[in-house]
PDB file of N, CA and C in Angstrom:
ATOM      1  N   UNK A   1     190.131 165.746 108.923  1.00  0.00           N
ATOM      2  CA  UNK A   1     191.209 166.549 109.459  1.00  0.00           C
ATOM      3  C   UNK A   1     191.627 167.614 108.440  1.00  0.00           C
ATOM      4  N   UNK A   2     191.864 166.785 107.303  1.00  0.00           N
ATOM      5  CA  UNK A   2     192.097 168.411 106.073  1.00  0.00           C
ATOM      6  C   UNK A   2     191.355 169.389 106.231  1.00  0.00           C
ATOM      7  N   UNK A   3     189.992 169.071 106.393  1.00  0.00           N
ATOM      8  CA  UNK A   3     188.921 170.153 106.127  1.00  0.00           C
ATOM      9  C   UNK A   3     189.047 170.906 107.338  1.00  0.00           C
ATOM     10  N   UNK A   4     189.245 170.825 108.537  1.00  0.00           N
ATOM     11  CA  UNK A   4     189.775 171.282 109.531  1.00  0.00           C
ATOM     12  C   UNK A   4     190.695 172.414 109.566  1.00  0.00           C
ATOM     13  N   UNK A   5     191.936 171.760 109.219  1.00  0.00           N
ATOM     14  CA  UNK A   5     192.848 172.661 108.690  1.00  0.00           C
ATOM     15  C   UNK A   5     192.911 173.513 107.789  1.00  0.00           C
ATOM     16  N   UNK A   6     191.897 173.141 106.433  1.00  0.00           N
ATOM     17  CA  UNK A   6     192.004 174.203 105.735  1.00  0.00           C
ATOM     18  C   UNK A   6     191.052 175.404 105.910  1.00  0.00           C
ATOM     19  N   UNK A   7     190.334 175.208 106.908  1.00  0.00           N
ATOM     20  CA  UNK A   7     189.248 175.834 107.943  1.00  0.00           C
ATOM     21  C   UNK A   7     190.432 177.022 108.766  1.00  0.00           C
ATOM     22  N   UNK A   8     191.416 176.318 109.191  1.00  0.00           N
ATOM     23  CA  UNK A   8     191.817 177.244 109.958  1.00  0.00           C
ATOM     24  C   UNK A   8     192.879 178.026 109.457  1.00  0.00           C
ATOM     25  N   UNK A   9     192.913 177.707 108.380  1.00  0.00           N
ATOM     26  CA  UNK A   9     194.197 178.075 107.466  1.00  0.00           C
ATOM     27  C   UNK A   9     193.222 179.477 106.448  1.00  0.00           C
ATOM     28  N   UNK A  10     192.491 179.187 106.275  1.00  0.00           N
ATOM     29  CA  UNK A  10     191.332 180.566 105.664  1.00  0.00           C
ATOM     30  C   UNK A  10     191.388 181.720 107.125  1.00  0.00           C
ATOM     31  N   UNK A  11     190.676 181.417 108.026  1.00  0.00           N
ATOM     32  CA  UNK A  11     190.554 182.239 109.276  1.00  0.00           C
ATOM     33  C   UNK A  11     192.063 182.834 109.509  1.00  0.00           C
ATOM     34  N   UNK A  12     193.160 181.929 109.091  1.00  0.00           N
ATOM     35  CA  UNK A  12     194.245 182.841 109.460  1.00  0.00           C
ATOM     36  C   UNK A  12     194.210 183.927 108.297  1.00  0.00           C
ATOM     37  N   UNK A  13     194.150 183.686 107.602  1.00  0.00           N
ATOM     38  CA  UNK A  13     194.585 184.160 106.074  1.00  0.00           C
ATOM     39  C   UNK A  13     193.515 185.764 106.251  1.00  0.00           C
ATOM     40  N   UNK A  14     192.717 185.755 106.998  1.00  0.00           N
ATOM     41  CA  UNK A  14     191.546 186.373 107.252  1.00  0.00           C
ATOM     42  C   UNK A  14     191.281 187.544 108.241  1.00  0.00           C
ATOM     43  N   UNK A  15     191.965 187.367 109.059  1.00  0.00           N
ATOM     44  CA  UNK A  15     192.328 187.508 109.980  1.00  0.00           C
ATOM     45  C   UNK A  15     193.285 188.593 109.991  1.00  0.00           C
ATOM     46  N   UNK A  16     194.279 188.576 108.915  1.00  0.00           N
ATOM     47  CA  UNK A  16     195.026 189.801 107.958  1.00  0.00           C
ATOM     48  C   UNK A  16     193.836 191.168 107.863  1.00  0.00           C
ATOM     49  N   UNK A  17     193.286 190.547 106.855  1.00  0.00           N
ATOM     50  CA  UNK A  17     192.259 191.477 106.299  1.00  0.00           C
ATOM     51  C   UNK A  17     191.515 190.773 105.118  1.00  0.00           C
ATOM     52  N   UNK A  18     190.120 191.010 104.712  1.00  0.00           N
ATOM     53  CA  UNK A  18     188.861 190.682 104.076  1.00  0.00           C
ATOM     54  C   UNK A  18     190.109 190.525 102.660  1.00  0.00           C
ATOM     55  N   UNK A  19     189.213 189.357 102.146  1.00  0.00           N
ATOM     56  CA  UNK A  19     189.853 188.423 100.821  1.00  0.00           C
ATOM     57  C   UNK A  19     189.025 188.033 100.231  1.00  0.00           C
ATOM     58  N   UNK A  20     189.311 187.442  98.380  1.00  0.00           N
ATOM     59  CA  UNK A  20     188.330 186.814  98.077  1.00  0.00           C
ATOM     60  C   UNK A  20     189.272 185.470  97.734  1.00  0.00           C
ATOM     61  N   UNK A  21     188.607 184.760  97.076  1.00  0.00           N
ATOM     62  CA  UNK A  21     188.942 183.154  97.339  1.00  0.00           C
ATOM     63  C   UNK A  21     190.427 182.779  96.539  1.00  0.00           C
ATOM     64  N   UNK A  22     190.556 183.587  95.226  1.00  0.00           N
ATOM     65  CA  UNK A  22     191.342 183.132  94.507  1.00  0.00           C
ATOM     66  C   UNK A  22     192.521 183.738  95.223  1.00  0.00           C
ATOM     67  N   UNK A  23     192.561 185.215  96.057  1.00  0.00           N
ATOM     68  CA  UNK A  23     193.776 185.521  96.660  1.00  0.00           C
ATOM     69  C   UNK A  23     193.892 184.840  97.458  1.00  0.00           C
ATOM     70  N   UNK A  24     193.536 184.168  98.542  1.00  0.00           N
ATOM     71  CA  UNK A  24     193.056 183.460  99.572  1.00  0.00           C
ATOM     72  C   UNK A  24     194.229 182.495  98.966  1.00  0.00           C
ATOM     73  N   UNK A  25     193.760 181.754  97.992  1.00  0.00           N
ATOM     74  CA  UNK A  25     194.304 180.368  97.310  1.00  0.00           C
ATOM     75  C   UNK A  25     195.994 180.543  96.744  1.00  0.00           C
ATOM     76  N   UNK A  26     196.161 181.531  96.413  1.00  0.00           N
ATOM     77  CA  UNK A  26     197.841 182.581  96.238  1.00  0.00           C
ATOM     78  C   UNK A  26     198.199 182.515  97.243  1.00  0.00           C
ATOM     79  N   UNK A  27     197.804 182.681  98.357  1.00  0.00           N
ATOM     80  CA  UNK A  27     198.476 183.321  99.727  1.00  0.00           C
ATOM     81  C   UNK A  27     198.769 181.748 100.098  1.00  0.00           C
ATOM     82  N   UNK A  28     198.026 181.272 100.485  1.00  0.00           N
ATOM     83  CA  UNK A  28     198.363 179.672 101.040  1.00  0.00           C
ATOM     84  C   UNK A  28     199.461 179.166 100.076  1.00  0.00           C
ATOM     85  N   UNK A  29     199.679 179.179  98.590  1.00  0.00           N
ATOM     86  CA  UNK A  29     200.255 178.263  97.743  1.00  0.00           C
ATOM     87  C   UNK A  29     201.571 178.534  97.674  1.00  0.00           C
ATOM     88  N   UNK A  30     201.953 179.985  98.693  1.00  0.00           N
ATOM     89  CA  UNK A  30     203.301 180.267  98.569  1.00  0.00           C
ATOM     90  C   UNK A  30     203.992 179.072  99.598  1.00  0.00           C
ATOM     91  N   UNK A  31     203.455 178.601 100.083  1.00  0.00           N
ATOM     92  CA  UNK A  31     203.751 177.284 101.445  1.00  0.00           C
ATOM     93  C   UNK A  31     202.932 176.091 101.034  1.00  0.00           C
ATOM     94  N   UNK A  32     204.293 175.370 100.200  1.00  0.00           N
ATOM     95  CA  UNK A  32     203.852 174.558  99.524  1.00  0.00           C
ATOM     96  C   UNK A  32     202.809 173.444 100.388  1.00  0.00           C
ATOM     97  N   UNK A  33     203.212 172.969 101.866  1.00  0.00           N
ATOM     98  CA  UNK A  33     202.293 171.851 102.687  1.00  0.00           C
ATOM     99  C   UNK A  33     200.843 172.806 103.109  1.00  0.00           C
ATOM    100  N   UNK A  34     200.607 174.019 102.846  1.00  0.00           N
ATOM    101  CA  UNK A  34     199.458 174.596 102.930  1.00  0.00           C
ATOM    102  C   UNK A  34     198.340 174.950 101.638  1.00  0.00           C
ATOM    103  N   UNK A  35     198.710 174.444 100.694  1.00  0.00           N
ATOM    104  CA  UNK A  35     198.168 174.757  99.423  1.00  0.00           C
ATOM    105  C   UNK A  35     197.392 173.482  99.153  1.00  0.00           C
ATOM    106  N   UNK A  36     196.000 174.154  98.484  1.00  0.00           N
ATOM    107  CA  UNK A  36     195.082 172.887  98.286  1.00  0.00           C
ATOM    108  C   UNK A  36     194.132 173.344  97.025  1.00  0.00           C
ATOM    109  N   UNK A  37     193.218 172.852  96.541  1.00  0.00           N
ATOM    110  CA  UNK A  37     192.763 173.084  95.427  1.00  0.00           C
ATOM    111  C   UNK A  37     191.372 174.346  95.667  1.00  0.00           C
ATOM    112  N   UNK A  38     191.123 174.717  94.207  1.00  0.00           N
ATOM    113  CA  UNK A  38     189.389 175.711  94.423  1.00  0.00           C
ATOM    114  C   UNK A  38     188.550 174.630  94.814  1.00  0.00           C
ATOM    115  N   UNK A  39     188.377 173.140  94.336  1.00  0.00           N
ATOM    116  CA  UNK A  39     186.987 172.600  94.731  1.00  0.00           C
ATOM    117  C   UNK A  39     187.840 172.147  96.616  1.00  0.00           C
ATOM    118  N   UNK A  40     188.566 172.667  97.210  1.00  0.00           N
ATOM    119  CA  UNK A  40     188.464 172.400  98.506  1.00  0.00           C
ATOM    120  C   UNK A  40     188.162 173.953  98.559  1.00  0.00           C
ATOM    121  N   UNK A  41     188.861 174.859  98.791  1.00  0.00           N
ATOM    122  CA  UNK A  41     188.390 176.078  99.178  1.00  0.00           C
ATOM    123  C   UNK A  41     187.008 176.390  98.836  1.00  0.00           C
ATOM    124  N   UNK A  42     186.213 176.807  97.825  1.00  0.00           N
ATOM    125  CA  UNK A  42     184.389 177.094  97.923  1.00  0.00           C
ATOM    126  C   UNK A  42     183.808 176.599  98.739  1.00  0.00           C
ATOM    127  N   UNK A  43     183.653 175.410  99.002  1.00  0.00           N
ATOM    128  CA  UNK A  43     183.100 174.826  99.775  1.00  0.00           C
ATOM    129  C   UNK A  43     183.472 174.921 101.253  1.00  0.00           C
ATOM    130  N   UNK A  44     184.578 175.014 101.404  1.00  0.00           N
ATOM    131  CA  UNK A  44     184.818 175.204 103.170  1.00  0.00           C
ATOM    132  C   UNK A  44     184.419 176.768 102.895  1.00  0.00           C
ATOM    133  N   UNK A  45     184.665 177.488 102.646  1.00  0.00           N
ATOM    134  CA  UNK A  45     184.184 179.009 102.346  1.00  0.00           C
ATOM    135  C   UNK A  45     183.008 179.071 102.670  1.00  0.00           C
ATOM    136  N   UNK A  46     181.950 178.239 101.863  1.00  0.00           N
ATOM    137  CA  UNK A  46     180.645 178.471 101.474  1.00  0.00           C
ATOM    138  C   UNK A  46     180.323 178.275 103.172  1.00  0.00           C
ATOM    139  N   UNK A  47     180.774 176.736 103.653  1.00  0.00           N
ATOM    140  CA  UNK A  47     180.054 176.129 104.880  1.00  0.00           C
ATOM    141  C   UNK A  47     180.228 177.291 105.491  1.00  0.00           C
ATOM    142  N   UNK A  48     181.716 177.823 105.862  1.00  0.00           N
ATOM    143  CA  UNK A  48     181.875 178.654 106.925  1.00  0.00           C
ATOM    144  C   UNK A  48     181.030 179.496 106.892  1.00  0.00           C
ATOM    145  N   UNK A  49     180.771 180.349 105.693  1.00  0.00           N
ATOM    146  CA  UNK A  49     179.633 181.441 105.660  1.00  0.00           C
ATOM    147  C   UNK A  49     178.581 181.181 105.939  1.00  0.00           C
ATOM    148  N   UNK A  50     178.184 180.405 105.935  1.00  0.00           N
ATOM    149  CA  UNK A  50     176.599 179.500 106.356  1.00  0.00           C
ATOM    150  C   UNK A  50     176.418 179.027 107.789  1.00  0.00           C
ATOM    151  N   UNK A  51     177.589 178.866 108.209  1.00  0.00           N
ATOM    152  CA  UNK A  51     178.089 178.738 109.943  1.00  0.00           C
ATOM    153  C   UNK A  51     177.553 180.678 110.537  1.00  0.00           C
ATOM    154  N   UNK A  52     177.673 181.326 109.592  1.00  0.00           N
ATOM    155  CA  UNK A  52     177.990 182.677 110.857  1.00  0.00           C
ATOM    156  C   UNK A  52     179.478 182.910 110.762  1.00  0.00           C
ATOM    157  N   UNK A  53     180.572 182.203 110.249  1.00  0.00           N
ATOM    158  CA  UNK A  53     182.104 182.522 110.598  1.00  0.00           C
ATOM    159  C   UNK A  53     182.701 183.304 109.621  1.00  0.00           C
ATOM    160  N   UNK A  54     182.079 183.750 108.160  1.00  0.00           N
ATOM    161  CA  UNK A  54     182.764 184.459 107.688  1.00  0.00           C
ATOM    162  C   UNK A  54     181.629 185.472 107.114  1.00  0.00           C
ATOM    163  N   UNK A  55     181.992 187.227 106.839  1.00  0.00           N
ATOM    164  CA  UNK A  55     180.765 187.367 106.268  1.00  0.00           C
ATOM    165  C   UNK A  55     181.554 187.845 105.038  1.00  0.00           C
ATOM    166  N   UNK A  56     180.376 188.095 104.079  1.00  0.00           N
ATOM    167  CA  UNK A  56     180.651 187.716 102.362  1.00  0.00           C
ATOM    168  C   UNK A  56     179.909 188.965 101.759  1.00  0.00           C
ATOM    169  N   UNK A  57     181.278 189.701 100.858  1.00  0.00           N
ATOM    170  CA  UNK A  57     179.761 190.931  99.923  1.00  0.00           C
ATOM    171  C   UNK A  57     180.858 190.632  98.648  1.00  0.00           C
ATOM    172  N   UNK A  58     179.465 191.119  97.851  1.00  0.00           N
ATOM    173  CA  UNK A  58     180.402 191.097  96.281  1.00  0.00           C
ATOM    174  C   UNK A  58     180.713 192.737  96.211  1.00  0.00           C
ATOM    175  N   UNK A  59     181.949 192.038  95.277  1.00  0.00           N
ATOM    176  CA  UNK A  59     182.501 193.757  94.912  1.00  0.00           C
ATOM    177  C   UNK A  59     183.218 193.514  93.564  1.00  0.00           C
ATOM    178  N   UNK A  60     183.633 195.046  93.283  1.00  0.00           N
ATOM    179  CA  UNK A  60     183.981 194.915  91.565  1.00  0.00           C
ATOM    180  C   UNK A  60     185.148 193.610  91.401  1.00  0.00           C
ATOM    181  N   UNK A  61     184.981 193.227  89.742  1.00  0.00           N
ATOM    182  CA  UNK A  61     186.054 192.513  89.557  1.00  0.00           C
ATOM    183  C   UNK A  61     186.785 193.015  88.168  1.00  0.00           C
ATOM    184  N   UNK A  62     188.395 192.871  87.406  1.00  0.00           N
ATOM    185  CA  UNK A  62     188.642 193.279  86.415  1.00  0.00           C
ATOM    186  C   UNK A  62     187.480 192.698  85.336  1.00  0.00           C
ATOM    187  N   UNK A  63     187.471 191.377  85.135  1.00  0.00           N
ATOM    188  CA  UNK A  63     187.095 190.414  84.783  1.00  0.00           C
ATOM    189  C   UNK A  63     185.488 189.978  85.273  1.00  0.00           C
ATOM    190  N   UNK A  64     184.709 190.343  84.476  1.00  0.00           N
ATOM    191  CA  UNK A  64     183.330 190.430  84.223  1.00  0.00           C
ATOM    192  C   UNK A  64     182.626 190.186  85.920  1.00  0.00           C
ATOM    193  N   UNK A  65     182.294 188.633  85.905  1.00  0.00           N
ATOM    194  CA  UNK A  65     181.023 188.900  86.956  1.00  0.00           C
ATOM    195  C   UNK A  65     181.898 189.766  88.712  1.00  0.00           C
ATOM    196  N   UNK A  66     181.096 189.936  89.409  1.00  0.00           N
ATOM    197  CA  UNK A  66     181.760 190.551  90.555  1.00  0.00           C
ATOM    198  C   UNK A  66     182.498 189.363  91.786  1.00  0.00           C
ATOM    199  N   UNK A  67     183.333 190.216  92.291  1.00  0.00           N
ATOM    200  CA  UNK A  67     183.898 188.884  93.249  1.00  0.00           C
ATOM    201  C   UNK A  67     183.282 189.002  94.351  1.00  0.00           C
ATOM    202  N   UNK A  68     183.444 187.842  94.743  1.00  0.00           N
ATOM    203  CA  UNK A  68     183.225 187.765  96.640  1.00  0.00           C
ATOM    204  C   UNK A  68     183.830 187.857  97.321  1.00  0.00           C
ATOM    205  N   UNK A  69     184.002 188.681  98.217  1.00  0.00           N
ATOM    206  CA  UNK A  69     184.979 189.423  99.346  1.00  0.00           C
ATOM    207  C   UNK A  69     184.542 188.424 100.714  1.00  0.00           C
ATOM    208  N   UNK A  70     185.551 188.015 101.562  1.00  0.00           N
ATOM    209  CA  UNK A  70     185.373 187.043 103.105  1.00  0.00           C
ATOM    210  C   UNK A  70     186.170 188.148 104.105  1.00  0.00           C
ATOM    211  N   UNK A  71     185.412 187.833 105.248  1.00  0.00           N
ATOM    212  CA  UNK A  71     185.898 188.759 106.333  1.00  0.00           C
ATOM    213  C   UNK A  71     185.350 187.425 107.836  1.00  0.00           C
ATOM    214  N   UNK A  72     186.134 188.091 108.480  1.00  0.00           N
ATOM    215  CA  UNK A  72     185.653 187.545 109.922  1.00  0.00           C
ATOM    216  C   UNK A  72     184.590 188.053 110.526  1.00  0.00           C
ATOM    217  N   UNK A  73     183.916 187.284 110.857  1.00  0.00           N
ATOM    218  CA  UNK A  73     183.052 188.071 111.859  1.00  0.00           C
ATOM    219  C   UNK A  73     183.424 187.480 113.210  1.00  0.00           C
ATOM    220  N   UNK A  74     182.649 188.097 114.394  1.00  0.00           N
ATOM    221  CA  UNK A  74     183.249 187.890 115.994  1.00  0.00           C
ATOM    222  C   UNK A  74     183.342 186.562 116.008  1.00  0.00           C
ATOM    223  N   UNK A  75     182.126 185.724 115.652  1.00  0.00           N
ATOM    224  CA  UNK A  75     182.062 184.679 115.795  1.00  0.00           C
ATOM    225  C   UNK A  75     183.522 183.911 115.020  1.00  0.00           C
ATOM    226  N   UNK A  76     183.274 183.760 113.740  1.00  0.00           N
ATOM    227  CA  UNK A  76     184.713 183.705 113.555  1.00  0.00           C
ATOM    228  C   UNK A  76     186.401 183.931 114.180  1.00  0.00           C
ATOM    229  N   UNK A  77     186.018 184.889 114.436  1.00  0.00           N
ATOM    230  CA  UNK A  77     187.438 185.083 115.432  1.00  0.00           C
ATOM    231  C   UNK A  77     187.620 184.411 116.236  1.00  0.00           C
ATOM    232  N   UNK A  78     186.859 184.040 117.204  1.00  0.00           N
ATOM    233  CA  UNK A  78     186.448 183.205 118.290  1.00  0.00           C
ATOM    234  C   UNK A  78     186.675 182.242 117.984  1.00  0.00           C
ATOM    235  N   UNK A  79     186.369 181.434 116.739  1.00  0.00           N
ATOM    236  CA  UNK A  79     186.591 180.164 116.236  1.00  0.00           C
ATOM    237  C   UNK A  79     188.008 180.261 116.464  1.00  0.00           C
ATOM    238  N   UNK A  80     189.000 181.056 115.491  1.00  0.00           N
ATOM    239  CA  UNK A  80     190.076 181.033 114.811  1.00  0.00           C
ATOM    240  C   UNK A  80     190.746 181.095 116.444  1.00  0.00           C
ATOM    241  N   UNK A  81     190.813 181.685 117.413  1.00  0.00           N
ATOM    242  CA  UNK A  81     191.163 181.481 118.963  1.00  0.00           C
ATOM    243  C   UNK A  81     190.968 180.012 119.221  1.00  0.00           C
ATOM    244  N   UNK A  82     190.017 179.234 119.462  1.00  0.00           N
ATOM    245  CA  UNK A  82     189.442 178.089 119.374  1.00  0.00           C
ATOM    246  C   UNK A  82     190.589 176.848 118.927  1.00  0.00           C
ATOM    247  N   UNK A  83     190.594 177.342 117.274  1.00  0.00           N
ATOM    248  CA  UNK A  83     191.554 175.994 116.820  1.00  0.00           C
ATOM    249  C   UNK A  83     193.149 176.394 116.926  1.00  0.00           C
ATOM    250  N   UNK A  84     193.060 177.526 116.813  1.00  0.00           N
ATOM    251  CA  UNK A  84     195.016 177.836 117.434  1.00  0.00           C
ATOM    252  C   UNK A  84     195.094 177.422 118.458  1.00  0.00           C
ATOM    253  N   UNK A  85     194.217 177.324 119.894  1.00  0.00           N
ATOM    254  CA  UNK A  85     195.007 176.668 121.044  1.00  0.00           C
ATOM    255  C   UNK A  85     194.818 174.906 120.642  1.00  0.00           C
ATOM    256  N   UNK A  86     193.966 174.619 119.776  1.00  0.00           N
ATOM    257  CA  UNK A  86     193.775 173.210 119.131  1.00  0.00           C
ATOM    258  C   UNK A  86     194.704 173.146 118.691  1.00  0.00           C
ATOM    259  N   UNK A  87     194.997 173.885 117.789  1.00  0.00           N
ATOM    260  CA  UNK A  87     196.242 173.512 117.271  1.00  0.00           C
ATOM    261  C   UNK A  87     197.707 173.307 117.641  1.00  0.00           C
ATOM    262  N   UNK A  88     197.956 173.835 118.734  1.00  0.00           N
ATOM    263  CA  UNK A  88     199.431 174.484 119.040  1.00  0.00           C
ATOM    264  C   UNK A  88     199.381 173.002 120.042  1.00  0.00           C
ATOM    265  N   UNK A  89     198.485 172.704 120.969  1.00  0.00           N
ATOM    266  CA  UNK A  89     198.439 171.640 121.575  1.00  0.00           C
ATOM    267  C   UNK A  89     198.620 169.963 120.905  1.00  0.00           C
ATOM    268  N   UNK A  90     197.715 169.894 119.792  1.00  0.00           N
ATOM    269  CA  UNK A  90     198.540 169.168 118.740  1.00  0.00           C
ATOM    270  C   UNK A  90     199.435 168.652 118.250  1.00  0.00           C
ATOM    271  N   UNK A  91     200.313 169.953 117.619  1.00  0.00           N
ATOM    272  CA  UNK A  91     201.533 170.031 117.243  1.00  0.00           C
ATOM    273  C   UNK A  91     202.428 169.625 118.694  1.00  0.00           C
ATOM    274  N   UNK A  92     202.014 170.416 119.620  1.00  0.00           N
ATOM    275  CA  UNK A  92     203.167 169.786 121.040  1.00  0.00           C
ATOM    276  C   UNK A  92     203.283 168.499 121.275  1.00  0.00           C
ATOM    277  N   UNK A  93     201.717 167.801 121.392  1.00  0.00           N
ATOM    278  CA  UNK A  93     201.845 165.983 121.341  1.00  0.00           C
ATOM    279  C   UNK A  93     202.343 165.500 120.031  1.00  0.00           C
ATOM    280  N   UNK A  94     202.187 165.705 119.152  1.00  0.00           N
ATOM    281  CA  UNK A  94     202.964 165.156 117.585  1.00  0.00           C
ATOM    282  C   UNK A  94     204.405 165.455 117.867  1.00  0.00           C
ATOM    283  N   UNK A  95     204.963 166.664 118.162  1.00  0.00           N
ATOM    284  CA  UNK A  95     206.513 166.688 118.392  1.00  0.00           C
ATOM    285  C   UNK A  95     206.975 165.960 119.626  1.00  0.00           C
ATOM    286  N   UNK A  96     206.449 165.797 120.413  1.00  0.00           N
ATOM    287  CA  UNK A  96     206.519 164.879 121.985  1.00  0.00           C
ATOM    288  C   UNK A  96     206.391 163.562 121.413  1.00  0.00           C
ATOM    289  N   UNK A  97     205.714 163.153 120.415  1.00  0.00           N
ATOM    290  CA  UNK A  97     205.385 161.450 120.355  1.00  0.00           C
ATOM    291  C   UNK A  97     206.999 161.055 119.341  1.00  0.00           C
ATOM    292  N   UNK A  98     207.045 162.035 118.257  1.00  0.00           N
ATOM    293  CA  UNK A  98     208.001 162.159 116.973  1.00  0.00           C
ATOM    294  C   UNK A  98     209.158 161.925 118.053  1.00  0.00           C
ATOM    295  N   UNK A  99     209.494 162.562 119.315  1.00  0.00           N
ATOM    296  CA  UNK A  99     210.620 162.801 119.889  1.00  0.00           C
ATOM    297  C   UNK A  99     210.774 161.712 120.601  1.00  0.00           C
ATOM    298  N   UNK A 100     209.896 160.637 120.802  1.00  0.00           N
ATOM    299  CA  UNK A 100     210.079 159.485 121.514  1.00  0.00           C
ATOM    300  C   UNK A 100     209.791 159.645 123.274  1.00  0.00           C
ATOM    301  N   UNK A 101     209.158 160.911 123.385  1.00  0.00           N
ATOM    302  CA  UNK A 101     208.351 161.358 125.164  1.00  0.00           C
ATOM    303  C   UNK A 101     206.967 160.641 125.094  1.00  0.00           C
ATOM    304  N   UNK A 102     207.195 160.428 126.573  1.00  0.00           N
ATOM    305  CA  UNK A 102     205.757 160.032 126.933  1.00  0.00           C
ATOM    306  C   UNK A 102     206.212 158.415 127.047  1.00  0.00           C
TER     307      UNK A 102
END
């Protein structure tokens, strides 16, 4: 389920506009229940890019080797449509069960 979320928590982040990982990892950490570590982010990064869901170019960095830039591609988007109605449906049964319905 984390990996999930932090799946859909990149695609949002993304979804803004093309990022590389360490801003990516700033942006989430300002919300503290959305913040997670680099060895979770590369790797969901990497998969996604290897899925088709994000595409990836290097570009300059201050700091020696070059960075890697993430963007959506269609497919991606599509995803990120995908787990928001996953998601929002979710959250409605978790607040419905929390509330004592059903």
């Amino acid at each position: 389920m984390r990996k999930g979320f932090a799946e859909l928590c990149i695609l949002i982040v993304l979804k803004r506009s093309e990022n590389y990982g360490y801003a990516i990892l700033a942006e989430l950490s300002a919300f503290d229940a959305l913040s997670f570590s680099e060895s979770t982010l590369y790797p969901v990064l990497s998969k996604m890019a290897g899925e088709g869901l994000l595409a990836v170019r290097e570009g300059p960095s201050l700091r020696g080797r070059a960075r890697r830039y993430y963007s959506l591609t269609a497919k991606g988007r599509a995803r990120l449509k995908n787990l928001t109605v996953y998601w929002k449906a979710l959250r409605a049964g978790l607040d419905d069960l929390l509330a004592g319905k059903g």
